[in-house]
C-alpha atoms as a PDB file:
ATOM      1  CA  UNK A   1      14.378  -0.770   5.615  1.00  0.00           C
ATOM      2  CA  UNK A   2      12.123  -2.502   3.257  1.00  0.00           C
ATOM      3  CA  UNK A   3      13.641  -1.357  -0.219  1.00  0.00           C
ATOM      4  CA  UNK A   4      17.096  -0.640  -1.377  1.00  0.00           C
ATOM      5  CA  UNK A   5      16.613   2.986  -3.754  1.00  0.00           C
ATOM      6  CA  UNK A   6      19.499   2.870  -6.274  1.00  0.00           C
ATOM      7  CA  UNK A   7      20.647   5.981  -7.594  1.00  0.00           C
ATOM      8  CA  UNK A   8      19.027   5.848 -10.957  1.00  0.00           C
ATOM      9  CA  UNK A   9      15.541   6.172  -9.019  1.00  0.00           C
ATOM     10  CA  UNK A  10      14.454   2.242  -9.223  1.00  0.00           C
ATOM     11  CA  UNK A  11      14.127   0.089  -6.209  1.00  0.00           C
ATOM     12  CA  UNK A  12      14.386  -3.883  -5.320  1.00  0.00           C
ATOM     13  CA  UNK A  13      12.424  -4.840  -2.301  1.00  0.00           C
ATOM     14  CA  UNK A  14      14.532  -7.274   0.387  1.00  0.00           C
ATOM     15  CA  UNK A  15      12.955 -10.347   1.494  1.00  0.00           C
ATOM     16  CA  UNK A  16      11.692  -9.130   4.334  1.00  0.00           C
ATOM     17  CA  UNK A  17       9.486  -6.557   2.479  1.00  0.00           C
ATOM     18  CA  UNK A  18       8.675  -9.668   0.610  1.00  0.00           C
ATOM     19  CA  UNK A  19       7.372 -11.582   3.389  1.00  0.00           C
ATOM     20  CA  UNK A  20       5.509  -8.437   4.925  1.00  0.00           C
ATOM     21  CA  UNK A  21       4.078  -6.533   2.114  1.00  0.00           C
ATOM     22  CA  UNK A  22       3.723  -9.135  -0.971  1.00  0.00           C
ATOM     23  CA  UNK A  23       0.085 -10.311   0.545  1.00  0.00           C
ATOM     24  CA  UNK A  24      -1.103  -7.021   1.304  1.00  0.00           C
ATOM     25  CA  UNK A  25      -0.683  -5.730  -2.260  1.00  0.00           C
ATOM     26  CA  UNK A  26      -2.145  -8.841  -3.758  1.00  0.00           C
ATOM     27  CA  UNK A  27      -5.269  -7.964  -2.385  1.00  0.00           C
ATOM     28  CA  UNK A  28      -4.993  -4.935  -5.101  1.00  0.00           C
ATOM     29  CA  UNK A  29      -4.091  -7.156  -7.747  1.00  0.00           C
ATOM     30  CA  UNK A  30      -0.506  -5.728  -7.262  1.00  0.00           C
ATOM     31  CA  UNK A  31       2.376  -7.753  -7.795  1.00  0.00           C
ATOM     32  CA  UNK A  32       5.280  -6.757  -5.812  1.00  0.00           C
ATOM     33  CA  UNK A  33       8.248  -7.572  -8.279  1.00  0.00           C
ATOM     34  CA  UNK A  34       5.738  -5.136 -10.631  1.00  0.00           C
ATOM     35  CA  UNK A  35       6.769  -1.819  -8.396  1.00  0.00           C
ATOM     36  CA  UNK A  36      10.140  -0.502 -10.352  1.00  0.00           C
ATOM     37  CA  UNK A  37       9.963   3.077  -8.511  1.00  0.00           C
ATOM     38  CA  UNK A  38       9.514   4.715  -5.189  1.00  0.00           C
ATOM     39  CA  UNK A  39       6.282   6.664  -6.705  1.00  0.00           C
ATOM     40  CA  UNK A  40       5.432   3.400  -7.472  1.00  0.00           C
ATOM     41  CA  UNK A  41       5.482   2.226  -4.346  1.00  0.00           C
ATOM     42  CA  UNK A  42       3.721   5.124  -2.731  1.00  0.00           C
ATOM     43  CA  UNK A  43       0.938   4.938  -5.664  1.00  0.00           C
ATOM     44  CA  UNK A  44       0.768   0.964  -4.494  1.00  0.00           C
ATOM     45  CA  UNK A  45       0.395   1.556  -1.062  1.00  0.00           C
ATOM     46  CA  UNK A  46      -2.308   4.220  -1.453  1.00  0.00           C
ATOM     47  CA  UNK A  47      -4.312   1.987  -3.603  1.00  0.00           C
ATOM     48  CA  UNK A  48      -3.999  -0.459  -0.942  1.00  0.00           C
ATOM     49  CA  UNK A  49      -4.565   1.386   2.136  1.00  0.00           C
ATOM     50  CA  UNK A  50      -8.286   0.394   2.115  1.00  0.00           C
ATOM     51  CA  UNK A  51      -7.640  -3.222   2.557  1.00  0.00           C
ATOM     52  CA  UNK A  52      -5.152  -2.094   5.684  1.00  0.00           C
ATOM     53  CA  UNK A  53      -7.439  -3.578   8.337  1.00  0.00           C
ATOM     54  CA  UNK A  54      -8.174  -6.560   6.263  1.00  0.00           C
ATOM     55  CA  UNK A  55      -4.274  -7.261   5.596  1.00  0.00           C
ATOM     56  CA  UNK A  56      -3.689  -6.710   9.298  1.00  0.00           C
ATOM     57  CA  UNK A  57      -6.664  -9.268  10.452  1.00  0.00           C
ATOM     58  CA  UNK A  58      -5.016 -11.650   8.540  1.00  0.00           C
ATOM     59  CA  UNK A  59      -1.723 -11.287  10.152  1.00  0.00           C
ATOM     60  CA  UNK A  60      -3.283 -11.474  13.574  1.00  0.00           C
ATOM     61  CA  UNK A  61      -4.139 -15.036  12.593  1.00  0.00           C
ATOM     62  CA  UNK A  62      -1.143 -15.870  12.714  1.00  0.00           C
ATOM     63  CA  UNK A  63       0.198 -14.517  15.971  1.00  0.00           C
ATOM     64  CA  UNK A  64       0.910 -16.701  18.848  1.00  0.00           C
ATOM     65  CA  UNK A  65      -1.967 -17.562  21.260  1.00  0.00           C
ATOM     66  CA  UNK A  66       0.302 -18.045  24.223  1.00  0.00           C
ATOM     67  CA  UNK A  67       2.039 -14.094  23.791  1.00  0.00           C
ATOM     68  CA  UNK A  68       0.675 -11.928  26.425  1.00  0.00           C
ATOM     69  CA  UNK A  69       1.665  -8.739  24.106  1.00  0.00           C
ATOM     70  CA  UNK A  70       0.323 -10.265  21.122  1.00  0.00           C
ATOM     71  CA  UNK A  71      -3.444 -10.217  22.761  1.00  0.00           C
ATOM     72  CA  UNK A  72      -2.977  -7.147  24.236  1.00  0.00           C
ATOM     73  CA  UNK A  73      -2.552  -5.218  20.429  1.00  0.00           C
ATOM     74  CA  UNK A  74      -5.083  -7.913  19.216  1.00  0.00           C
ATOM     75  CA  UNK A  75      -8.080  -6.634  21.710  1.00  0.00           C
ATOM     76  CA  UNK A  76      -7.201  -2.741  20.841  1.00  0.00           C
ATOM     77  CA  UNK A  77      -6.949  -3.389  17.141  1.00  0.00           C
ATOM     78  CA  UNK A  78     -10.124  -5.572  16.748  1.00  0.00           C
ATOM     79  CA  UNK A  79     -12.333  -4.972  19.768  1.00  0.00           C
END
């Protein structure tokens, strides 16, 4: 779970969903403590849905070089 949904229909975004998702919605201009709402959210991830690939090169950086698994996903995302 990458958002707590209160009952009042705003959310707050854990730091996980900090770590994970706060780059990829830069590249959109989006700040994540700027999403107050679940349609928020959804309207922020469709903007950003382009840059998907981009976001997830990135990330692939920063995987280990020594993980069997890890070059595996690498050659059938990129190659």
């Amino acid at each position: 779970m990458l958002f707590l949904k209160s009952t009042n229909v705003t959310i707050a975004f854990n730091s996980e969903a900090k770590r994970e998702l706060a780059e990829y919605f830069s590249m959109v201009g989006i700040n994540l403590d700027s999403i107050k709402t679940h349609d928020d959210y959804l309207r922020t991830r469709k903007k950003a849905s382009p840059y998907f690939m981009e976001w997830l090169s990135l990330k692939a950086e920063r995987w280990p070089e020594n993980n069997g698994q890890y070059q595996l996903l690498k050659k059938a995302l990129f190659d």
